[in-house]
Protein backbone atom coordinates (compact mmCIF):
# COMPACT_ATOMS: atom_id res chain seq x y z
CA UNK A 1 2.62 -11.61 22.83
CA UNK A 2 4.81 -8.63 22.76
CA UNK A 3 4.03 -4.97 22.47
CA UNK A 4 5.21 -5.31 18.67
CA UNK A 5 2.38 -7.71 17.39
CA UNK A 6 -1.04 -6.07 16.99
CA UNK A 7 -3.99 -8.27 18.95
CA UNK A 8 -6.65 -10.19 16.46
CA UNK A 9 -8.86 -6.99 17.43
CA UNK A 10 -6.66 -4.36 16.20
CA UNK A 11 -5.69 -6.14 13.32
CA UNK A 12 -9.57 -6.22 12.36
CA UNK A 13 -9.66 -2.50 13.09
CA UNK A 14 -7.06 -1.95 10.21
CA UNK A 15 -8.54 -4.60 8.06
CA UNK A 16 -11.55 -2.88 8.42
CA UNK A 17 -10.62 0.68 7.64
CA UNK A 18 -9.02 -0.85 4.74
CA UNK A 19 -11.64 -2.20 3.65
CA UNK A 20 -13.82 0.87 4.15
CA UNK A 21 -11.68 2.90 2.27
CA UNK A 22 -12.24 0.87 -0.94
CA UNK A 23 -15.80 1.22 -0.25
CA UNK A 24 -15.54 4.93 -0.20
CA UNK A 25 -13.46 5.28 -3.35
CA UNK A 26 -16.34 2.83 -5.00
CA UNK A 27 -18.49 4.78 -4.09
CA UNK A 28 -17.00 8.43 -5.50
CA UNK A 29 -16.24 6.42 -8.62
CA UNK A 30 -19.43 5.08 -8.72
CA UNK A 31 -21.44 8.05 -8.60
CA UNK A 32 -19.49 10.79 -10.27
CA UNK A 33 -21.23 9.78 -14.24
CA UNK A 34 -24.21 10.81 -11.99
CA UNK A 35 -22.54 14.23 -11.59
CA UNK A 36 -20.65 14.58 -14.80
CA UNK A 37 -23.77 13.15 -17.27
CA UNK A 38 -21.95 10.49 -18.35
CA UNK A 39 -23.01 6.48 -18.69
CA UNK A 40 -23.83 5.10 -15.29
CA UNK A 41 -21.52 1.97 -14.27
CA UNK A 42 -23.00 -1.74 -14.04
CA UNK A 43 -24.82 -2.86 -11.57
CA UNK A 44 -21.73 -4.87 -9.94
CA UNK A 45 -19.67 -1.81 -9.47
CA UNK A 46 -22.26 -0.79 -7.25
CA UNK A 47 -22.32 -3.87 -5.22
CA UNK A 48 -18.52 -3.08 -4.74
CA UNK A 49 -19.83 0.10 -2.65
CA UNK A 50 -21.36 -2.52 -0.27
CA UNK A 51 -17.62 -2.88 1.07
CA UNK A 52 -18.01 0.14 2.95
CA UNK A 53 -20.93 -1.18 5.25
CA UNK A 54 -18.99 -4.68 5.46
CA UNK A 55 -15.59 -1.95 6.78
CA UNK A 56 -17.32 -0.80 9.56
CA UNK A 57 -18.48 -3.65 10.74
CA UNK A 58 -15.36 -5.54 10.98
CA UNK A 59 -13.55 -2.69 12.27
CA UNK A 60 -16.60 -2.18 14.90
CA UNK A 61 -16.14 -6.22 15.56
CA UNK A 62 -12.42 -5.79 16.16
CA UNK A 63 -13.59 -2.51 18.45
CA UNK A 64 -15.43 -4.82 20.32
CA UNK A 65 -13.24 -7.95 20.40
CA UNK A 66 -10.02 -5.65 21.71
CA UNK A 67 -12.52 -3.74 24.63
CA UNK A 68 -13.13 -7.76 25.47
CA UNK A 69 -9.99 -8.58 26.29
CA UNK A 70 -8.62 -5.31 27.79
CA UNK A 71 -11.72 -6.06 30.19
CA UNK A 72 -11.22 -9.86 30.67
CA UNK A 73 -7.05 -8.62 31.53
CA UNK A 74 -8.09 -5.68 34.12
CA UNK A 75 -10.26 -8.50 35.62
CA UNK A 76 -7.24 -11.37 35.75
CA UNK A 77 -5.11 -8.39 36.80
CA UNK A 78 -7.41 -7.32 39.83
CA UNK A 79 -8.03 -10.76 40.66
CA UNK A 80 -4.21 -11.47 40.81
């Protein structure tokens, strides 16, 4: 693998922020008409919010997946 093509754990990093993002814009979406007294938004818009939780968990994943192998190469590289 070259320096140019980003590891599975980095790639769920990005993935994940990604996907946190959209959870954060849900979530401003979804509760401005509490702020602005205007109809509230059905209930599956607010299961869209949900993406944020399921964000930071894959990136944390890919956090943890990339600290893996950085430790399993220090270990082949000290063993070496």
């Amino acid at each position: 693998m070259n320096a140019e093509t980003p590891s599975a754990g980095d790639l769920l990093v990005r993935i994940g922020g990604i996907v946190f993002l959209v959870g954060a814009v849900a979530t401003l979406v979804t509760v401005a008409p509490l702020f602005l007294g205007t109809d509230r938004f059905p209930a599956p818009a607010y299961f869209v919010c949900m993406l944020m939780g399921v964000g930071f968990a894959l990136a944390a994943a890919g956090l943890v997946r990339s600290a893996a192998a950085q430790r399993r190469a220090a270990a082949d590289g000290s063993a070496g």
